[in-house]
PDB file of N, CA and C in Angstrom:
ATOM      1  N   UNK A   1      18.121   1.641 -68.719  1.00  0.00           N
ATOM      2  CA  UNK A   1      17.018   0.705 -68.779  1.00  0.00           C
ATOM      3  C   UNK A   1      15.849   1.291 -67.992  1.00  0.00           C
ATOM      4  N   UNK A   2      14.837   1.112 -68.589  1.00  0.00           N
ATOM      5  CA  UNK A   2      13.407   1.540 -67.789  1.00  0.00           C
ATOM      6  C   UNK A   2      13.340   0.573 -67.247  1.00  0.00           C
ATOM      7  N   UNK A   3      12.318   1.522 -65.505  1.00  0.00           N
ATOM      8  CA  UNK A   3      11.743   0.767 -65.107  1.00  0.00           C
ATOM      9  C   UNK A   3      10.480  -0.447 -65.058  1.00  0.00           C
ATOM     10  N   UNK A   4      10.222  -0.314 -66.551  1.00  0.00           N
ATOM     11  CA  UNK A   4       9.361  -1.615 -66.992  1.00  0.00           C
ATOM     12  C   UNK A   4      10.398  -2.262 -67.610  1.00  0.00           C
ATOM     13  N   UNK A   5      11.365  -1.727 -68.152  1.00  0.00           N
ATOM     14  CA  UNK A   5      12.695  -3.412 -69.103  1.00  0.00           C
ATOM     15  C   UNK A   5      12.926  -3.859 -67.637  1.00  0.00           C
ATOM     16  N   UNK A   6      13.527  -3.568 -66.163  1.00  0.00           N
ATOM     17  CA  UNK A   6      14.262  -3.738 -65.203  1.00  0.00           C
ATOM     18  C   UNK A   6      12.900  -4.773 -64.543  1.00  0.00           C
ATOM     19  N   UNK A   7      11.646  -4.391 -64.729  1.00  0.00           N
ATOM     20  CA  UNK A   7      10.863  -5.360 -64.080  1.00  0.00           C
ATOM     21  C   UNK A   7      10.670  -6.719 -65.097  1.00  0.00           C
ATOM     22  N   UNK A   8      10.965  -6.199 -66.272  1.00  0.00           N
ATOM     23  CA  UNK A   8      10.718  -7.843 -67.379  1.00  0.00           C
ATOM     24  C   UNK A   8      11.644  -8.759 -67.205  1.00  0.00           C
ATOM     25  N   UNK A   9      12.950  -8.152 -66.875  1.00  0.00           N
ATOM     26  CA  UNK A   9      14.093  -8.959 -66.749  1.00  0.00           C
ATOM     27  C   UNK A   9      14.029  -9.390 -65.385  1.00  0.00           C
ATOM     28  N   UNK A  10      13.243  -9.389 -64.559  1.00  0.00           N
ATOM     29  CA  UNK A  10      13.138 -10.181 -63.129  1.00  0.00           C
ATOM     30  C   UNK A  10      12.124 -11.127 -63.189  1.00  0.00           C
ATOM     31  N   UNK A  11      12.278 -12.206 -62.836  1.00  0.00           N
ATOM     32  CA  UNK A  11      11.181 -13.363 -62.629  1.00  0.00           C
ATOM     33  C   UNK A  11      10.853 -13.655 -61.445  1.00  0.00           C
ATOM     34  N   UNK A  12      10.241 -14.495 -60.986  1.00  0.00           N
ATOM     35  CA  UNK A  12      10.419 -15.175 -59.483  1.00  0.00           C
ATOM     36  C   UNK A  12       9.572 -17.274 -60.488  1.00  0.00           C
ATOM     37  N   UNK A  13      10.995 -17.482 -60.121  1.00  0.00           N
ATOM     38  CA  UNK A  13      10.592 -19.135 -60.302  1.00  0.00           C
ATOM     39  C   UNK A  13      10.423 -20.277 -59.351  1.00  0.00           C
ATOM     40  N   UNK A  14       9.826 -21.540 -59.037  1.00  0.00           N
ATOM     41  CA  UNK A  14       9.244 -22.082 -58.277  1.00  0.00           C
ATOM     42  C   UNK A  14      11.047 -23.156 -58.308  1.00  0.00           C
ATOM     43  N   UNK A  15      10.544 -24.248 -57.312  1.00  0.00           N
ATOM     44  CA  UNK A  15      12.064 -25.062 -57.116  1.00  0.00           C
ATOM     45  C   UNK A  15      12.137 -26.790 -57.383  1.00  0.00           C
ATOM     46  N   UNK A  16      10.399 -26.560 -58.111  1.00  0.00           N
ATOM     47  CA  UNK A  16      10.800 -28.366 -58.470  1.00  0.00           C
ATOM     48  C   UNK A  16      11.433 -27.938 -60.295  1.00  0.00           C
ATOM     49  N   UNK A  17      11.617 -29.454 -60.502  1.00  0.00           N
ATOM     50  CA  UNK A  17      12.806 -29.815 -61.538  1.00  0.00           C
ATOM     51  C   UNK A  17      11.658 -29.164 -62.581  1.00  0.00           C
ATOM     52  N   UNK A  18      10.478 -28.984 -62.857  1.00  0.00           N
ATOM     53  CA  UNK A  18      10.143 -28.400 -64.384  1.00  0.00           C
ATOM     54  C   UNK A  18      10.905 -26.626 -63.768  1.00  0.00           C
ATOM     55  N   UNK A  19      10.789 -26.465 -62.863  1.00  0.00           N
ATOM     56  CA  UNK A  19      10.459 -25.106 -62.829  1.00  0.00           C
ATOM     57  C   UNK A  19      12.009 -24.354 -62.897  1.00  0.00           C
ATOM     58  N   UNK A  20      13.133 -25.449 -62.268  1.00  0.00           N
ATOM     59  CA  UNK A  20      14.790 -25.386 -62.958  1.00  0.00           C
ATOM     60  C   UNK A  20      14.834 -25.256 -64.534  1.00  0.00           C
ATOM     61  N   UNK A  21      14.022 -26.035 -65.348  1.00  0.00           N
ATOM     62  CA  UNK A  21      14.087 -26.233 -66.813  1.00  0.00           C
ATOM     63  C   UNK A  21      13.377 -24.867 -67.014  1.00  0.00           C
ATOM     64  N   UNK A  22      12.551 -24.235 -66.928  1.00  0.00           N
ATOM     65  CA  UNK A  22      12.001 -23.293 -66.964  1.00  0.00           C
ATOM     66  C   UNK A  22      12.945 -21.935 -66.900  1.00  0.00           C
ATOM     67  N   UNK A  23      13.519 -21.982 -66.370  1.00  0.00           N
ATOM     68  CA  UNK A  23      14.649 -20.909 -65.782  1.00  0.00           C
ATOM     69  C   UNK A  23      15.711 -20.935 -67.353  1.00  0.00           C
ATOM     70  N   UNK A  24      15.895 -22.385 -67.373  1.00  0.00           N
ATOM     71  CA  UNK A  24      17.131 -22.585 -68.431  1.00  0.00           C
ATOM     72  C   UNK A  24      16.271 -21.719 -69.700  1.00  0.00           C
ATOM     73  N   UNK A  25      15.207 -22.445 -69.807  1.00  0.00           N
ATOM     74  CA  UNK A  25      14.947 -21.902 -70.622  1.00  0.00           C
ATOM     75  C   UNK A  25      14.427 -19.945 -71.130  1.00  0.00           C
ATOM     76  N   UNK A  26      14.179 -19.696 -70.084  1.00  0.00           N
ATOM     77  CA  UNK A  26      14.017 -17.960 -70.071  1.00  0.00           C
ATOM     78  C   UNK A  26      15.378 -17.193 -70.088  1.00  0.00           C
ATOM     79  N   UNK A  27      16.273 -18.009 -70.283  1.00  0.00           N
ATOM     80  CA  UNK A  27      17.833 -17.442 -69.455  1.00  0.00           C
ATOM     81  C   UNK A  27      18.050 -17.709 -71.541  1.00  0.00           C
ATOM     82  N   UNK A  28      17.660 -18.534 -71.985  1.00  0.00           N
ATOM     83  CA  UNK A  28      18.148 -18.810 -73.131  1.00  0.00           C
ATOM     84  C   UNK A  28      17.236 -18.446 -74.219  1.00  0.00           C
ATOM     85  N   UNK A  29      16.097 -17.718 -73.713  1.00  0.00           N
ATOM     86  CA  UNK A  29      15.325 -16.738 -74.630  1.00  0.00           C
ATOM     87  C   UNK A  29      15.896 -15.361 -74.520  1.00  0.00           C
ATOM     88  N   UNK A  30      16.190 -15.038 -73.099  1.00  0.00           N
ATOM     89  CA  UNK A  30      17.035 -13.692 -73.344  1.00  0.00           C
ATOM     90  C   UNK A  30      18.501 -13.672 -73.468  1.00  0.00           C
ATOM     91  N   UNK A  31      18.795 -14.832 -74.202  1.00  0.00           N
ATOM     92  CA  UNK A  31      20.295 -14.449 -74.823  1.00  0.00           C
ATOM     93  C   UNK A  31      21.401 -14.481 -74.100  1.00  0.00           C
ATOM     94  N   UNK A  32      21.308 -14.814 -72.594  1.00  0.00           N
ATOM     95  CA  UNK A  32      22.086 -14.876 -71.397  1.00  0.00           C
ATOM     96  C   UNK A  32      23.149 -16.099 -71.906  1.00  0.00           C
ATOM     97  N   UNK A  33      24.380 -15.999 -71.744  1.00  0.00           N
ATOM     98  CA  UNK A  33      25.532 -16.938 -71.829  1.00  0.00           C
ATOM     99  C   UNK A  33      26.057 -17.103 -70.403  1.00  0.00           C
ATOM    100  N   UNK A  34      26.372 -16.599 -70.007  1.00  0.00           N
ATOM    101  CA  UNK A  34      26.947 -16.659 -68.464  1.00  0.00           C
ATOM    102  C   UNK A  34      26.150 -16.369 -67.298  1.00  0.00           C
ATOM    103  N   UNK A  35      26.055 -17.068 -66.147  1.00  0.00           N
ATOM    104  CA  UNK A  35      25.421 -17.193 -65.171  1.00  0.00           C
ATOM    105  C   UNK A  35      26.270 -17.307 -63.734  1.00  0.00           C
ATOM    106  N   UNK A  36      26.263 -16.323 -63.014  1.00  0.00           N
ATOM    107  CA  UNK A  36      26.471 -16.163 -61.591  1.00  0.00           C
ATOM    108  C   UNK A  36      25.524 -16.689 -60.830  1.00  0.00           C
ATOM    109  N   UNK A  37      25.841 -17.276 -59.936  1.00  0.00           N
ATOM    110  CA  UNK A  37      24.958 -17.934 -58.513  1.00  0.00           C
ATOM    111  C   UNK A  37      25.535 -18.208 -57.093  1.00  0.00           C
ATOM    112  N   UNK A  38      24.736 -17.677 -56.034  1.00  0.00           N
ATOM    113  CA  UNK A  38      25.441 -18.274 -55.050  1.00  0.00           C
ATOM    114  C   UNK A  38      25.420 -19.587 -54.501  1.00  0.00           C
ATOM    115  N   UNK A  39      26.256 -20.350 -54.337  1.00  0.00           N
ATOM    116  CA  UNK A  39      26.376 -21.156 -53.447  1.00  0.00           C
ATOM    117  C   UNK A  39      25.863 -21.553 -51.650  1.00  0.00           C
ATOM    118  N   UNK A  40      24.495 -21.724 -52.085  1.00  0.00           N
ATOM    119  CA  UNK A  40      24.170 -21.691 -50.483  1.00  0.00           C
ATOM    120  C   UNK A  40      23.079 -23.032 -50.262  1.00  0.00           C
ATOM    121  N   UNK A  41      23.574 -23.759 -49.147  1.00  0.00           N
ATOM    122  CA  UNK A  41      23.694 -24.960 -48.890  1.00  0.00           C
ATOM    123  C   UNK A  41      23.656 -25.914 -49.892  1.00  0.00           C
ATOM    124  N   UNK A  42      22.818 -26.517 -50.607  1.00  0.00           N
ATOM    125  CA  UNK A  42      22.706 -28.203 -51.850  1.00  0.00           C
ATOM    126  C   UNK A  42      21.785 -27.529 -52.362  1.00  0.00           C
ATOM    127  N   UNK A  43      21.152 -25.808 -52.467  1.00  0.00           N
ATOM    128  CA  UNK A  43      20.133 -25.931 -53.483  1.00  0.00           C
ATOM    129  C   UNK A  43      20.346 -25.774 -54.554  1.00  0.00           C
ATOM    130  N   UNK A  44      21.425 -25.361 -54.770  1.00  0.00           N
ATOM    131  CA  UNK A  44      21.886 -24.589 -56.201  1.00  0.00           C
ATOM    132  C   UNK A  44      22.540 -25.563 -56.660  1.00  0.00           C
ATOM    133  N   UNK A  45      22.973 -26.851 -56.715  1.00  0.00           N
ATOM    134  CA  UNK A  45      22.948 -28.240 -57.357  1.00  0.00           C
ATOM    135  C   UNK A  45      22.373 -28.268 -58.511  1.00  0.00           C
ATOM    136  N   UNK A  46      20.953 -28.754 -58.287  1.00  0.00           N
ATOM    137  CA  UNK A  46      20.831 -29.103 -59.593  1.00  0.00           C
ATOM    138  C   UNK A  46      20.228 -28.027 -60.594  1.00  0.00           C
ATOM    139  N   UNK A  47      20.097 -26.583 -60.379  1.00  0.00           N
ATOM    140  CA  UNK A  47      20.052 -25.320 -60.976  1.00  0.00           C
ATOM    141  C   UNK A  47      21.457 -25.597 -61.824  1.00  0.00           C
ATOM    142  N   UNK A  48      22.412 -25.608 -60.661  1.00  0.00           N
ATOM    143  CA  UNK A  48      24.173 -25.517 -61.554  1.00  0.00           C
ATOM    144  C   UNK A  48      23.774 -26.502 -62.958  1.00  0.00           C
ATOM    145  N   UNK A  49      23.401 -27.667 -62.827  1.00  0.00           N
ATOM    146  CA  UNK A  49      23.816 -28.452 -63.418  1.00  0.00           C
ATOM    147  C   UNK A  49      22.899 -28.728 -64.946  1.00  0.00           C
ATOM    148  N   UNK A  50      21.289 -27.918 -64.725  1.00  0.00           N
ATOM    149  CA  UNK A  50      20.476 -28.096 -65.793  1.00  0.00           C
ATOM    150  C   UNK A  50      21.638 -26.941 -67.047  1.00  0.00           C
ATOM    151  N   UNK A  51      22.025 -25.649 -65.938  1.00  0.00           N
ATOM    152  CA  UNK A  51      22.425 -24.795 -66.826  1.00  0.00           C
ATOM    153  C   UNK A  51      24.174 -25.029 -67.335  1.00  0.00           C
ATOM    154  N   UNK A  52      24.489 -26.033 -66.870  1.00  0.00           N
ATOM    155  CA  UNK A  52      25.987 -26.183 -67.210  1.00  0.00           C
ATOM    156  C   UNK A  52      25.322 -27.340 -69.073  1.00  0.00           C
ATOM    157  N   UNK A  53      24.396 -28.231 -68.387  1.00  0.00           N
ATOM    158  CA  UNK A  53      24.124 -29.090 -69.359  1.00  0.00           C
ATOM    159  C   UNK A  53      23.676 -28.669 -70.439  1.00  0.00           C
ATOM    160  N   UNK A  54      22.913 -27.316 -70.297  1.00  0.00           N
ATOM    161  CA  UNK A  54      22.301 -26.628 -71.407  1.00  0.00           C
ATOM    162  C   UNK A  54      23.478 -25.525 -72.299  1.00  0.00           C
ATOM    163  N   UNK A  55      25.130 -25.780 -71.496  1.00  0.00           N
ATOM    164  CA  UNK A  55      25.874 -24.902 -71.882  1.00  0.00           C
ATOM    165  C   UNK A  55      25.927 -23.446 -71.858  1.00  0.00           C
ATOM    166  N   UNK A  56      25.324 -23.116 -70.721  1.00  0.00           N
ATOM    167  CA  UNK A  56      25.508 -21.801 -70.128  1.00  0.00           C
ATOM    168  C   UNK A  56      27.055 -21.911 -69.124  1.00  0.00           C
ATOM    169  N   UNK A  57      27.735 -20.573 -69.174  1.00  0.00           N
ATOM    170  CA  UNK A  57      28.739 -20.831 -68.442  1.00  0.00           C
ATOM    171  C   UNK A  57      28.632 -20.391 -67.254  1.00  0.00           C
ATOM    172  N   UNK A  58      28.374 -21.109 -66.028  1.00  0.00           N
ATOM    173  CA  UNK A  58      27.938 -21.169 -64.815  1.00  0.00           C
ATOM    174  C   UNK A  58      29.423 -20.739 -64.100  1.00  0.00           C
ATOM    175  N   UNK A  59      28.992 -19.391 -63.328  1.00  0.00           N
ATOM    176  CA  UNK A  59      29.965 -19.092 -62.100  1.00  0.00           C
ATOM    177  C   UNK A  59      29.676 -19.328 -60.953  1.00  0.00           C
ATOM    178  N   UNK A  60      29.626 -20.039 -60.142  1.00  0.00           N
ATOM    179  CA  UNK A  60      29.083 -20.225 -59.124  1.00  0.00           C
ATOM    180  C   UNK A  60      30.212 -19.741 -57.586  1.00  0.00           C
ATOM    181  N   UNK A  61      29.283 -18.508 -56.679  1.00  0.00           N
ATOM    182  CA  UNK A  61      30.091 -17.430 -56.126  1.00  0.00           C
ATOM    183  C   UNK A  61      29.942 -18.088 -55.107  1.00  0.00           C
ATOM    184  N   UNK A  62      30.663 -17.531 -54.289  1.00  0.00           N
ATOM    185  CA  UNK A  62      30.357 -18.343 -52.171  1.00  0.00           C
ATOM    186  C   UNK A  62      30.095 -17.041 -51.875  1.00  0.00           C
ATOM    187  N   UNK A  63      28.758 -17.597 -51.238  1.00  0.00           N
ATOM    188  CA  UNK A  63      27.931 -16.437 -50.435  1.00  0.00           C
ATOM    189  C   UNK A  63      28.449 -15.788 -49.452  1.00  0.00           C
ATOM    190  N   UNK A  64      29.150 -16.455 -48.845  1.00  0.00           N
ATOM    191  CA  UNK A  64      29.683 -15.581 -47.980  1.00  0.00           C
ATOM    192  C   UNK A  64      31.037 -14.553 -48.323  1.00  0.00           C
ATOM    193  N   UNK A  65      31.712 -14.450 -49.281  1.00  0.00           N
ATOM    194  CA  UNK A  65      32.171 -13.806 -49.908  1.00  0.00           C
ATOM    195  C   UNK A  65      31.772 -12.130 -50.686  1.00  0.00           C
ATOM    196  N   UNK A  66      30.361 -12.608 -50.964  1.00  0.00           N
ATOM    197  CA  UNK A  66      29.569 -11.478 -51.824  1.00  0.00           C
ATOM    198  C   UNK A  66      29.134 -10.885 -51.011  1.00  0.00           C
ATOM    199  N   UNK A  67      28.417 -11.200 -49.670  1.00  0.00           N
ATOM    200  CA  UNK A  67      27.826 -10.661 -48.807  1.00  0.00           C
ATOM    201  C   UNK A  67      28.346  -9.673 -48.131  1.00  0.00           C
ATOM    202  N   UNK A  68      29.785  -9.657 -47.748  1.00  0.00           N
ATOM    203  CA  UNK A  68      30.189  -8.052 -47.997  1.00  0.00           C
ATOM    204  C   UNK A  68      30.559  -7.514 -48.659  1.00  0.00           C
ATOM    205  N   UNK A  69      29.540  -7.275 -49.151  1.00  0.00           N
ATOM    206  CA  UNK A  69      29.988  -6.553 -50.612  1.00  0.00           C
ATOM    207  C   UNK A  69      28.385  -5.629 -50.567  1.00  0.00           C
ATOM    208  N   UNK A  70      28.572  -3.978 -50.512  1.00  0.00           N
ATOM    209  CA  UNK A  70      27.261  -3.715 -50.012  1.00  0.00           C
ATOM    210  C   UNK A  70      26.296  -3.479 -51.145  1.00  0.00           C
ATOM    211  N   UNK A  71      25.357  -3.607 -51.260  1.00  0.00           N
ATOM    212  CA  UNK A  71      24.110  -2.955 -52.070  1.00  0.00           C
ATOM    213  C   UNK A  71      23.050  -4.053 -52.373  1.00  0.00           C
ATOM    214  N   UNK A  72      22.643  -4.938 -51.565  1.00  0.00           N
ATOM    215  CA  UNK A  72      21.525  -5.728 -51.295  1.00  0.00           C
ATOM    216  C   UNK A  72      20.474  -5.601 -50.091  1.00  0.00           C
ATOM    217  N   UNK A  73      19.654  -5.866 -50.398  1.00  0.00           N
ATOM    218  CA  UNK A  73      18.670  -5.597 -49.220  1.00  0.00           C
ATOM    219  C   UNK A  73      17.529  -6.735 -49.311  1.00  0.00           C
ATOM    220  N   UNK A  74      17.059  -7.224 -50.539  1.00  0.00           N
ATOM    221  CA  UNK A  74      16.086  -8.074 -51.198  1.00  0.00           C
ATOM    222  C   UNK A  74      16.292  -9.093 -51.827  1.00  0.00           C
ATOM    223  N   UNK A  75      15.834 -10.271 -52.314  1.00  0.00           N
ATOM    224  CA  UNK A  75      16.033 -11.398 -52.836  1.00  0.00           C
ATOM    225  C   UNK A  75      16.149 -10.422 -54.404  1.00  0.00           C
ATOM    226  N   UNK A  76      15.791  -9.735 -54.931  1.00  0.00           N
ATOM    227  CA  UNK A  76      15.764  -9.435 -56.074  1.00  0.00           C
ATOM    228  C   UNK A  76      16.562  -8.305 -56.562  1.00  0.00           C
ATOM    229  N   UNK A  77      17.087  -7.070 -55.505  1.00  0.00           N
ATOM    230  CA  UNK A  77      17.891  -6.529 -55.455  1.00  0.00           C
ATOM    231  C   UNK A  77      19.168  -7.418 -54.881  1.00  0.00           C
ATOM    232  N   UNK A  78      19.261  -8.100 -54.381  1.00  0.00           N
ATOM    233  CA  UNK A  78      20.501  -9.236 -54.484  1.00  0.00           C
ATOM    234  C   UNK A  78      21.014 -10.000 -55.618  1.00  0.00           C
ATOM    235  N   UNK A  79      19.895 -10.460 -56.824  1.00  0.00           N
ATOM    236  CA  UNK A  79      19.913 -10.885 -57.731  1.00  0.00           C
ATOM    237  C   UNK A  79      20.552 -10.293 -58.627  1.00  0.00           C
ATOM    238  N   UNK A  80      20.023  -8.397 -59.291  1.00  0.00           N
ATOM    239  CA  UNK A  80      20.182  -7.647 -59.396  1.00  0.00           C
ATOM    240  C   UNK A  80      21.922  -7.088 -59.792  1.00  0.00           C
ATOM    241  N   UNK A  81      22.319  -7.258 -58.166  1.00  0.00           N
ATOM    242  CA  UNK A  81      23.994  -6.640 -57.572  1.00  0.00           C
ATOM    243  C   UNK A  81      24.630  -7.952 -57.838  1.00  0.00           C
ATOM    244  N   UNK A  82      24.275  -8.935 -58.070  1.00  0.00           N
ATOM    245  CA  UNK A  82      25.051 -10.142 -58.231  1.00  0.00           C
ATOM    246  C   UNK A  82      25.333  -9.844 -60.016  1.00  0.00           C
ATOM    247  N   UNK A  83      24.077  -9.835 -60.131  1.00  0.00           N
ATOM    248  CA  UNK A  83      24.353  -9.223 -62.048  1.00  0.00           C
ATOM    249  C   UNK A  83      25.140  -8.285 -62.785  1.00  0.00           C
ATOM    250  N   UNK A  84      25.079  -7.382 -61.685  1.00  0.00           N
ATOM    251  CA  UNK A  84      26.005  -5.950 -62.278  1.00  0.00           C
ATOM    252  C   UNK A  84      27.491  -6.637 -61.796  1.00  0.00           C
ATOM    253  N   UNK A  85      27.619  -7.115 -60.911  1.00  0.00           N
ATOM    254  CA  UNK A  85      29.083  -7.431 -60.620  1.00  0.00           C
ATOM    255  C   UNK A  85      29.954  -8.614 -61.618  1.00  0.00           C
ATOM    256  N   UNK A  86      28.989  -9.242 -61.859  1.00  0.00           N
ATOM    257  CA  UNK A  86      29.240 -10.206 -62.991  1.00  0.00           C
ATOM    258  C   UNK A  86      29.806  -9.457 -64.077  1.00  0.00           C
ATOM    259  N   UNK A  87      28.279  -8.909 -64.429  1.00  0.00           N
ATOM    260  CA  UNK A  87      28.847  -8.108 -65.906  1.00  0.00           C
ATOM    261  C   UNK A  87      30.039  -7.103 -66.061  1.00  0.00           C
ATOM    262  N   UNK A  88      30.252  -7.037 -64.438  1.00  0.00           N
ATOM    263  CA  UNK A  88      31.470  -6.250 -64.965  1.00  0.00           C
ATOM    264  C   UNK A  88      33.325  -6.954 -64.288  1.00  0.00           C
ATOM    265  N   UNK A  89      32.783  -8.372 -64.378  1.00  0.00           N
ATOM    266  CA  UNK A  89      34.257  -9.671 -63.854  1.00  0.00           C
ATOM    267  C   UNK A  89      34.493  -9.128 -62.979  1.00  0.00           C
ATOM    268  N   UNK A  90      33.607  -8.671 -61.669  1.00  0.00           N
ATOM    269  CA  UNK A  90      34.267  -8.849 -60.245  1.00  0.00           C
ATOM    270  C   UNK A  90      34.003  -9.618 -59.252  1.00  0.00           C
ATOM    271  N   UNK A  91      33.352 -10.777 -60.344  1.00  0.00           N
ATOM    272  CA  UNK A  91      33.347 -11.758 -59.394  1.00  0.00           C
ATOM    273  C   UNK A  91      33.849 -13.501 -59.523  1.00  0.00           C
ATOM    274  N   UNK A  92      34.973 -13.822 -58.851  1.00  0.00           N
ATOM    275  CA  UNK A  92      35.626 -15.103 -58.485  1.00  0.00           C
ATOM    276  C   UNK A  92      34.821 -16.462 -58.484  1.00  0.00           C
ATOM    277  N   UNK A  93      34.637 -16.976 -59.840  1.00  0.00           N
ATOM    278  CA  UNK A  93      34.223 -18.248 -58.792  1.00  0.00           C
ATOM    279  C   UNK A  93      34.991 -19.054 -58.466  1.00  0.00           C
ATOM    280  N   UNK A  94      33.717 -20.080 -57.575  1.00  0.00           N
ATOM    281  CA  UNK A  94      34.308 -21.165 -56.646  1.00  0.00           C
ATOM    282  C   UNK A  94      35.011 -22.419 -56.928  1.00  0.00           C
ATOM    283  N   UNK A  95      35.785 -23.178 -56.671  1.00  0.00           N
ATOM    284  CA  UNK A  95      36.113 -24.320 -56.927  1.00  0.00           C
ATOM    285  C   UNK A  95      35.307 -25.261 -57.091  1.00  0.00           C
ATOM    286  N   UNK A  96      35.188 -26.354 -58.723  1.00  0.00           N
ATOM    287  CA  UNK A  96      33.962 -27.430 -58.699  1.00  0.00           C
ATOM    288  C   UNK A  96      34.894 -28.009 -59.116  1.00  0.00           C
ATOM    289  N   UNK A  97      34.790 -29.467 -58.647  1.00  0.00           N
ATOM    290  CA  UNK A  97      35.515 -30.438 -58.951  1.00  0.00           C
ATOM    291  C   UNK A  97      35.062 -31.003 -60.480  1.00  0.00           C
ATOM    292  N   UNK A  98      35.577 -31.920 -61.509  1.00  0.00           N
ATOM    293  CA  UNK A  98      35.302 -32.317 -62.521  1.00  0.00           C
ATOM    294  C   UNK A  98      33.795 -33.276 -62.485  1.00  0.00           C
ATOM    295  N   UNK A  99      33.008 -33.304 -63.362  1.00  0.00           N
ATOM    296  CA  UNK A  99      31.558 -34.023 -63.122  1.00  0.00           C
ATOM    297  C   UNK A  99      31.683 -35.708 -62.291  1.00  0.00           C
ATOM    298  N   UNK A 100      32.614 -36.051 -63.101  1.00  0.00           N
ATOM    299  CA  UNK A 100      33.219 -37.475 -62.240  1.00  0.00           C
ATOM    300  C   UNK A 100      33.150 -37.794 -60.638  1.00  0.00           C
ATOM    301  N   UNK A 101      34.158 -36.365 -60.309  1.00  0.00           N
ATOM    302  CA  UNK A 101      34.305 -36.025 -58.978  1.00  0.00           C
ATOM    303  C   UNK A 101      33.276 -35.753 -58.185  1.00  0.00           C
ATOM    304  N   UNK A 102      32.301 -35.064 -58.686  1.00  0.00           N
ATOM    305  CA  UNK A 102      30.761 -34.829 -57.653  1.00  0.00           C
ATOM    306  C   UNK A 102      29.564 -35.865 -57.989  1.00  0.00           C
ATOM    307  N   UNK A 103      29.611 -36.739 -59.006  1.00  0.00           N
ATOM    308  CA  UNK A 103      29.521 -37.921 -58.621  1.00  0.00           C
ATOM    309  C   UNK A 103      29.760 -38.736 -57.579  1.00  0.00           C
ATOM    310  N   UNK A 104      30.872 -39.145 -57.499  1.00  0.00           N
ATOM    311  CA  UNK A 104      31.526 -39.553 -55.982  1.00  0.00           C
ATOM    312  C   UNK A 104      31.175 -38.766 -54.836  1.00  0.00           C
ATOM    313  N   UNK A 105      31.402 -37.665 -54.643  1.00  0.00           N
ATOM    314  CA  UNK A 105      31.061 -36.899 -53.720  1.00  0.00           C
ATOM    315  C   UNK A 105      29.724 -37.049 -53.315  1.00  0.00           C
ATOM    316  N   UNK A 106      28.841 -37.064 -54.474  1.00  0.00           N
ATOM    317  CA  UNK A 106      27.156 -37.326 -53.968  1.00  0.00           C
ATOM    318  C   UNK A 106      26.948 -38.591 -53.785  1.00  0.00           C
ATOM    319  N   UNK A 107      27.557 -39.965 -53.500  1.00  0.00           N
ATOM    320  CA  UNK A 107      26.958 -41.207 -52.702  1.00  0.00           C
ATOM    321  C   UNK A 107      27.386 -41.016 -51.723  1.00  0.00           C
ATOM    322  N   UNK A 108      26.758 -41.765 -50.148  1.00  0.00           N
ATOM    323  CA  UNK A 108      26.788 -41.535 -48.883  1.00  0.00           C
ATOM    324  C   UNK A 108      28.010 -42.678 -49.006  1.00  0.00           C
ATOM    325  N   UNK A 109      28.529 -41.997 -47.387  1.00  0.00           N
ATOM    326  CA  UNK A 109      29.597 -42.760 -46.942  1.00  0.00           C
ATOM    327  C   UNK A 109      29.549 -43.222 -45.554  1.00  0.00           C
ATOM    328  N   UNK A 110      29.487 -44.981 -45.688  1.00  0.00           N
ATOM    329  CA  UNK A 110      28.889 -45.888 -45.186  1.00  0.00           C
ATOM    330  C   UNK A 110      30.130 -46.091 -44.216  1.00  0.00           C
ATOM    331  N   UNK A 111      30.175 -46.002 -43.011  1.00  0.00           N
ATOM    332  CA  UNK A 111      31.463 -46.844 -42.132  1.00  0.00           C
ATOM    333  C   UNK A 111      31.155 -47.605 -41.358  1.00  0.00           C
ATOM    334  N   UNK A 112      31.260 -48.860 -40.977  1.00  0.00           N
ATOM    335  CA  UNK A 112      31.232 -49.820 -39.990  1.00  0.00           C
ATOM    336  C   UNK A 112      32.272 -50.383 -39.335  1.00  0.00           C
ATOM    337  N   UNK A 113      31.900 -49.749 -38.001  1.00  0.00           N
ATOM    338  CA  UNK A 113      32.608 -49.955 -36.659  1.00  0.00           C
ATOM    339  C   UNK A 113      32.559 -51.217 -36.362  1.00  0.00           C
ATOM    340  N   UNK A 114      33.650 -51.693 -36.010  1.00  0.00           N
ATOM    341  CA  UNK A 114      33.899 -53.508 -35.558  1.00  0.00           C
ATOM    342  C   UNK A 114      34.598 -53.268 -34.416  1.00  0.00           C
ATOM    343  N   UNK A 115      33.816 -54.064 -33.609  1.00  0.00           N
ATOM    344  CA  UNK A 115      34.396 -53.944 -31.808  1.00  0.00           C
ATOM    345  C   UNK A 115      35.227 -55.434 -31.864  1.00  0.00           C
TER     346      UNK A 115
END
């Protein structure tokens, strides 16, 4: 791949909800079926979930797992090494509970103490 295909295939996208749909959709102009991501803190929520809904098959990795793993240095060379490792199944994903289940999981949990 040239270094102008290697720069077309990189984006940089913004983090409100058009700009998630936006993503789905460039991911599904270039023909992409499967999607690796890390898991790092609640942002990758609702990313997971535009692209699970749009039927991409979402792997979602634990960062701290990949991270030793060497050949990153950049948000985009991270992106990059996350891609090549994909494409070539060496990478595990994480446990997601069924949609039901993170439902539940996402309402707060209310306890009241009685003296």
């Amino acid at each position: 791949m040239s270094p102008r295909q290697e720069a077309e295939c990189v984006r940089r996208f913004g983090c409100y909800t058009a700009d998630l749909y936006a993503i789905a959709d460039w991911l599904t102009e270039c023909q992409v079926e499967t999607v690796a991501m890390e898991s790092t803190g609640v942002y990758w929520i609702p990313l997971f979930q535009i692209l699970e809904t749009r039927g991409f098959e979402v792997k979602l990795v634990n960062a701290h797992h990949v991270k030793t793993l060497p050949g990153r240095k950049t948000d985009v060379l991270d992106c990059q090494w996350l891609q090549q490792l994909h494409s070539y199944g060496l990478l595990s994903g994480s446990f997601r509970p069924e949609d039901d289940i993170c439902v539940l999981r996402s309402y707060p949990l209310f306890i009241t103490l009685k003296r």
